[in-house]
C-alpha atoms as a PDB file:
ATOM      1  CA  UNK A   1      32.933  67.887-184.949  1.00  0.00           C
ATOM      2  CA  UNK A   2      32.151  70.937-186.191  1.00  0.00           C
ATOM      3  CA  UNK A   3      34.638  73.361-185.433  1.00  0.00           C
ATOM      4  CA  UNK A   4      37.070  71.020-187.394  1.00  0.00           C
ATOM      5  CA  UNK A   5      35.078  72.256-190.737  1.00  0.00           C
ATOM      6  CA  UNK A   6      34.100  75.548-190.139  1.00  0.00           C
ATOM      7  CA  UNK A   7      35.303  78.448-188.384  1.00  0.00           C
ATOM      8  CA  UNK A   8      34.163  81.739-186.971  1.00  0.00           C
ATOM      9  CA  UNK A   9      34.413  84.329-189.690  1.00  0.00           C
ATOM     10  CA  UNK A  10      34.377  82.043-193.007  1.00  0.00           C
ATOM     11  CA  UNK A  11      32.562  83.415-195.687  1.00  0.00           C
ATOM     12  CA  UNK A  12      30.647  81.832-198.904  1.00  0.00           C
ATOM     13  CA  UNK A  13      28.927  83.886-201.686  1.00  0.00           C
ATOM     14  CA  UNK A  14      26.236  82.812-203.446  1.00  0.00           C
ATOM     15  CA  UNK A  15      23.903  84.690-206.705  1.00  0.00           C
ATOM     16  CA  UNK A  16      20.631  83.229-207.547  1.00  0.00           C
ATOM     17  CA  UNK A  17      17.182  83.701-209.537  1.00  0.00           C
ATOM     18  CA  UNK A  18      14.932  83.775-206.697  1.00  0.00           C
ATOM     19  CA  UNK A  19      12.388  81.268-207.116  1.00  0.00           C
ATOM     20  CA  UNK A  20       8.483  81.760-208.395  1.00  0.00           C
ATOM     21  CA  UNK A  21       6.674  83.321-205.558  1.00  0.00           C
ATOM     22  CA  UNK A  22       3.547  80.607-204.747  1.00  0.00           C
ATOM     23  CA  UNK A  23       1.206  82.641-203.642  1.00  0.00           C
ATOM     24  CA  UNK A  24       0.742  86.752-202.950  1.00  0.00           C
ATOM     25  CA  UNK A  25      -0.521  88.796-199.831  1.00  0.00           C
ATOM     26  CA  UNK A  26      -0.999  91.491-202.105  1.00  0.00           C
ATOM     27  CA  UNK A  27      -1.538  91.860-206.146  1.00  0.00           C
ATOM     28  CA  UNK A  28      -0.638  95.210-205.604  1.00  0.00           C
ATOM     29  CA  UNK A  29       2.751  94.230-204.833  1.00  0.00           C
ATOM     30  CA  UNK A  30       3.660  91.503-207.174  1.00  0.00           C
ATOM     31  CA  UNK A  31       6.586  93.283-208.858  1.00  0.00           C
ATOM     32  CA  UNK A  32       8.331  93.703-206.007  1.00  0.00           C
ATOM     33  CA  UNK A  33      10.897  90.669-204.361  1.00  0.00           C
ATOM     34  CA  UNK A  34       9.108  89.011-201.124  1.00  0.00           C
ATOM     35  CA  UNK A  35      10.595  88.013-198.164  1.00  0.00           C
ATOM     36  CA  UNK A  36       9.259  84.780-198.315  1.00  0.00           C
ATOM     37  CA  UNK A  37      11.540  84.817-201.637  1.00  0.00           C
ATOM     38  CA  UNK A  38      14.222  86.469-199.980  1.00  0.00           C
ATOM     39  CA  UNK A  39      14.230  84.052-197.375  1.00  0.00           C
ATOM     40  CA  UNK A  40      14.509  80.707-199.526  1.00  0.00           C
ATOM     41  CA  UNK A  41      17.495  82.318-201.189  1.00  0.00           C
ATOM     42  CA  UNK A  42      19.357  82.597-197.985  1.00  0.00           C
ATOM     43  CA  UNK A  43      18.130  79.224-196.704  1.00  0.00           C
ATOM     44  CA  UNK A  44      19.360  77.286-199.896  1.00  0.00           C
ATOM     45  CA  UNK A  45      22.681  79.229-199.956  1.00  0.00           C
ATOM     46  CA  UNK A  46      23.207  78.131-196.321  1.00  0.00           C
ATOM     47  CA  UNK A  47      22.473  74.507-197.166  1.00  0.00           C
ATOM     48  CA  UNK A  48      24.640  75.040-200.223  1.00  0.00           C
ATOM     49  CA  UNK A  49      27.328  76.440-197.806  1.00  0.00           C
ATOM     50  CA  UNK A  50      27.923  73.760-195.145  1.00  0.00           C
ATOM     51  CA  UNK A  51      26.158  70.631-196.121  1.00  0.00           C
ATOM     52  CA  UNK A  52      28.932  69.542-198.275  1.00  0.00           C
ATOM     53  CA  UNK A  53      31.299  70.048-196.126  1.00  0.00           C
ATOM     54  CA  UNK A  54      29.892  67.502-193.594  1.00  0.00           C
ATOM     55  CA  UNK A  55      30.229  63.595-193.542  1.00  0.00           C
ATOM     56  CA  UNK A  56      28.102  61.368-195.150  1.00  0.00           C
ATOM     57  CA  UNK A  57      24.920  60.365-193.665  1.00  0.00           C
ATOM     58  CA  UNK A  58      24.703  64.024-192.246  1.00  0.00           C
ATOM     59  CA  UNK A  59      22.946  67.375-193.328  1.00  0.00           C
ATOM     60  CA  UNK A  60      21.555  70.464-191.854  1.00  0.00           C
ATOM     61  CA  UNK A  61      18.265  71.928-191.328  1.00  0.00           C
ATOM     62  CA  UNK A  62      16.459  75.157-190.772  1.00  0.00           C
ATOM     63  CA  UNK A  63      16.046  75.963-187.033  1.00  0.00           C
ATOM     64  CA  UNK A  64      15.741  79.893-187.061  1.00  0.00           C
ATOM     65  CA  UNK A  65      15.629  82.512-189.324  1.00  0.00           C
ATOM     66  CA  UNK A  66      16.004  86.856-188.280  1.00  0.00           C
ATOM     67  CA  UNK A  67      15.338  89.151-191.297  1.00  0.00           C
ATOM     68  CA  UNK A  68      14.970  92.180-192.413  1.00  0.00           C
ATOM     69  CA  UNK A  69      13.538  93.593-195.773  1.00  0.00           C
ATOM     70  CA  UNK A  70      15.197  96.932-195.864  1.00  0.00           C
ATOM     71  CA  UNK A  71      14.851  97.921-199.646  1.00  0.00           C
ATOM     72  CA  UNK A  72      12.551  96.985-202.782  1.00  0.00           C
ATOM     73  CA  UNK A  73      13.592  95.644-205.407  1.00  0.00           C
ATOM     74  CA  UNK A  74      11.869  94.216-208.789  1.00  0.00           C
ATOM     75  CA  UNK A  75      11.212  90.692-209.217  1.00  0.00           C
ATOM     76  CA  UNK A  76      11.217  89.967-212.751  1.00  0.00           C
ATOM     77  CA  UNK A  77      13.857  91.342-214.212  1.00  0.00           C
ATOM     78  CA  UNK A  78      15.285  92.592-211.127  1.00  0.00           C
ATOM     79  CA  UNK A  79      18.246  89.889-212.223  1.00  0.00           C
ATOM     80  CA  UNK A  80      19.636  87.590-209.325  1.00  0.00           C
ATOM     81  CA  UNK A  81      20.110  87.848-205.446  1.00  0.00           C
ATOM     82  CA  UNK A  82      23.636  87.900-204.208  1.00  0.00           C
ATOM     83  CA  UNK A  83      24.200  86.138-200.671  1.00  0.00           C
ATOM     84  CA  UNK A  84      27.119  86.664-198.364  1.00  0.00           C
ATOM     85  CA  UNK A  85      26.743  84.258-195.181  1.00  0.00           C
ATOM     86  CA  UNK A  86      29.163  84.242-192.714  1.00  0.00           C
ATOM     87  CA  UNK A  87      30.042  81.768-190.170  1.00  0.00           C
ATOM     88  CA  UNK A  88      29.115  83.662-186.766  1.00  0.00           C
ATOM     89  CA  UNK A  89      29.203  80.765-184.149  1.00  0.00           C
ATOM     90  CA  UNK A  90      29.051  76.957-183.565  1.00  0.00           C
ATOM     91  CA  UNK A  91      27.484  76.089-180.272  1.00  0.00           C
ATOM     92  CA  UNK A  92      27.118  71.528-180.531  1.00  0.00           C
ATOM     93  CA  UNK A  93      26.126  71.053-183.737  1.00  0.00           C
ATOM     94  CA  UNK A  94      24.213  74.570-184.365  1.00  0.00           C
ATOM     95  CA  UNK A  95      25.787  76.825-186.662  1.00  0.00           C
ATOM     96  CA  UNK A  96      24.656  80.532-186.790  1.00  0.00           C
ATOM     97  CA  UNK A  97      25.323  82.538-190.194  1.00  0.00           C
ATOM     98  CA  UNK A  98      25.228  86.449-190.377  1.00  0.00           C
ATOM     99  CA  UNK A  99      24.040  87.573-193.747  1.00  0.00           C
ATOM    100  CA  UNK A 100      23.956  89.787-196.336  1.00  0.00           C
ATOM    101  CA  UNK A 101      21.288  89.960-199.454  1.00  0.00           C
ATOM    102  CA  UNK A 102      22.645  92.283-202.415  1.00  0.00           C
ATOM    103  CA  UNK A 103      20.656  92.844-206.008  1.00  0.00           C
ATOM    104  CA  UNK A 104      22.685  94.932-208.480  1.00  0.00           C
ATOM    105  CA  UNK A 105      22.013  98.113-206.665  1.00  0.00           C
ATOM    106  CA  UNK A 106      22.895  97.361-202.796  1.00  0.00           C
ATOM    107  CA  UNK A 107      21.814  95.420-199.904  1.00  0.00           C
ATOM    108  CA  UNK A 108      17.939  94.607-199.455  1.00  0.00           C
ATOM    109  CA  UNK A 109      18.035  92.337-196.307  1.00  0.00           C
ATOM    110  CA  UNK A 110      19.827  91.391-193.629  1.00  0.00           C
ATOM    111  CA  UNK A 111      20.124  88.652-190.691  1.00  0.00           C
ATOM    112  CA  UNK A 112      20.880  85.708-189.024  1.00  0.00           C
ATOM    113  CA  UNK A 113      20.064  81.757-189.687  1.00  0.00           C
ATOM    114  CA  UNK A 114      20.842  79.151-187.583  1.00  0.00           C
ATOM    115  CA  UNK A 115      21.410  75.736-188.939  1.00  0.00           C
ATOM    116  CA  UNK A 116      21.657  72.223-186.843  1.00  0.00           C
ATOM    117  CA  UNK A 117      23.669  69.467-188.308  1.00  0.00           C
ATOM    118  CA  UNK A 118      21.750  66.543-187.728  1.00  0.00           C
ATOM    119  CA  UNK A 119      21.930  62.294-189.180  1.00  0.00           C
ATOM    120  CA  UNK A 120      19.786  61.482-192.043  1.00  0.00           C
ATOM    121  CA  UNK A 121      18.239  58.426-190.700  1.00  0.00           C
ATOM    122  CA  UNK A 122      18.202  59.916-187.255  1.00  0.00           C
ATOM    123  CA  UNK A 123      15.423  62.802-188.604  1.00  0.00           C
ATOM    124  CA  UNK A 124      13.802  60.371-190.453  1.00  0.00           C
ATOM    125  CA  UNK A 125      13.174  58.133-187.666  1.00  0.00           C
ATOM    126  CA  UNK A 126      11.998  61.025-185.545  1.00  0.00           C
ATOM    127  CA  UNK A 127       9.308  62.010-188.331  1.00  0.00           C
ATOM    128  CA  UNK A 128       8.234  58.517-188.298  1.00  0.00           C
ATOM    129  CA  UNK A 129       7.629  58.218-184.849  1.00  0.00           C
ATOM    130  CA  UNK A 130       5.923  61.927-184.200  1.00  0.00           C
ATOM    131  CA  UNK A 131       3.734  60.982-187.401  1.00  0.00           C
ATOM    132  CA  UNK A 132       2.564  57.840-185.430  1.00  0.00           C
ATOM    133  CA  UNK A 133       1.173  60.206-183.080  1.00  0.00           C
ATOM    134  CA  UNK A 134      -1.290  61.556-184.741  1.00  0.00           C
ATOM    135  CA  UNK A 135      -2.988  58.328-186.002  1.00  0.00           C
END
């Protein structure tokens, strides 16, 4: 199903504000860019990427994120957060992205994300029934 949409090798690129940080590990530190909003960047450009490529009644999810913070960078006023993902592989109905984060200087982080492509009502139902579980 997959392989019909995307490929090996295509590319998207995406600029955005990174979001409000919710909390901080350090006040020291709150000029600088987190991961953690680093991170949602690349997870809502990957999203942004493939999920309307797919049918209805399908979108993808989170299942694995590698990356790494190489460089600072100011976050207000820093300006936005380009992000280059690339298709890397398809294995079933996991895709795995290669990517790059940019501000207006160079690259900050790097990685990979893997995404599943999984049925709406399918991962609802699942939630449901683990839910149950615990009551």
């Amino acid at each position: 199903m997959l392989e019909k949409i995307l490929k090996p090798g295509l590319t998207a690129s995406f600029k955005k504000r990174p979001p409000q940080p919710i909390y901080s590990t350090n006040q020291e530190l709150d000029y600088l860019l987190t991961t953690c909003q680093v991170t949602e960047v690349v997870i809502a450009s990957a999203s942004e990427m493939i999920d309307p490529l797919l049918s209805d009644g399908y979108l993808t999810v989170g299942r694995y994120i590698e990356l790494s913070h190489d460089e600072p960078t100011f976050a207000q006023g820093g300006g936005p957060v380009s992000v280059t993902l690339t298709v890397n592989t398809i294995k079933g109905n996991k895709v795995i992205l290669d990517f790059i984060c940019k501000d207006n200087i160079g690259i900050i982080c790097r990685g990979k994300h893997e995404r599943a492509v999984v049925d709406k009502l399918k991962l609802r139902e699942a939630t449901y029934k683990r839910a149950e579980k615990s009551q």
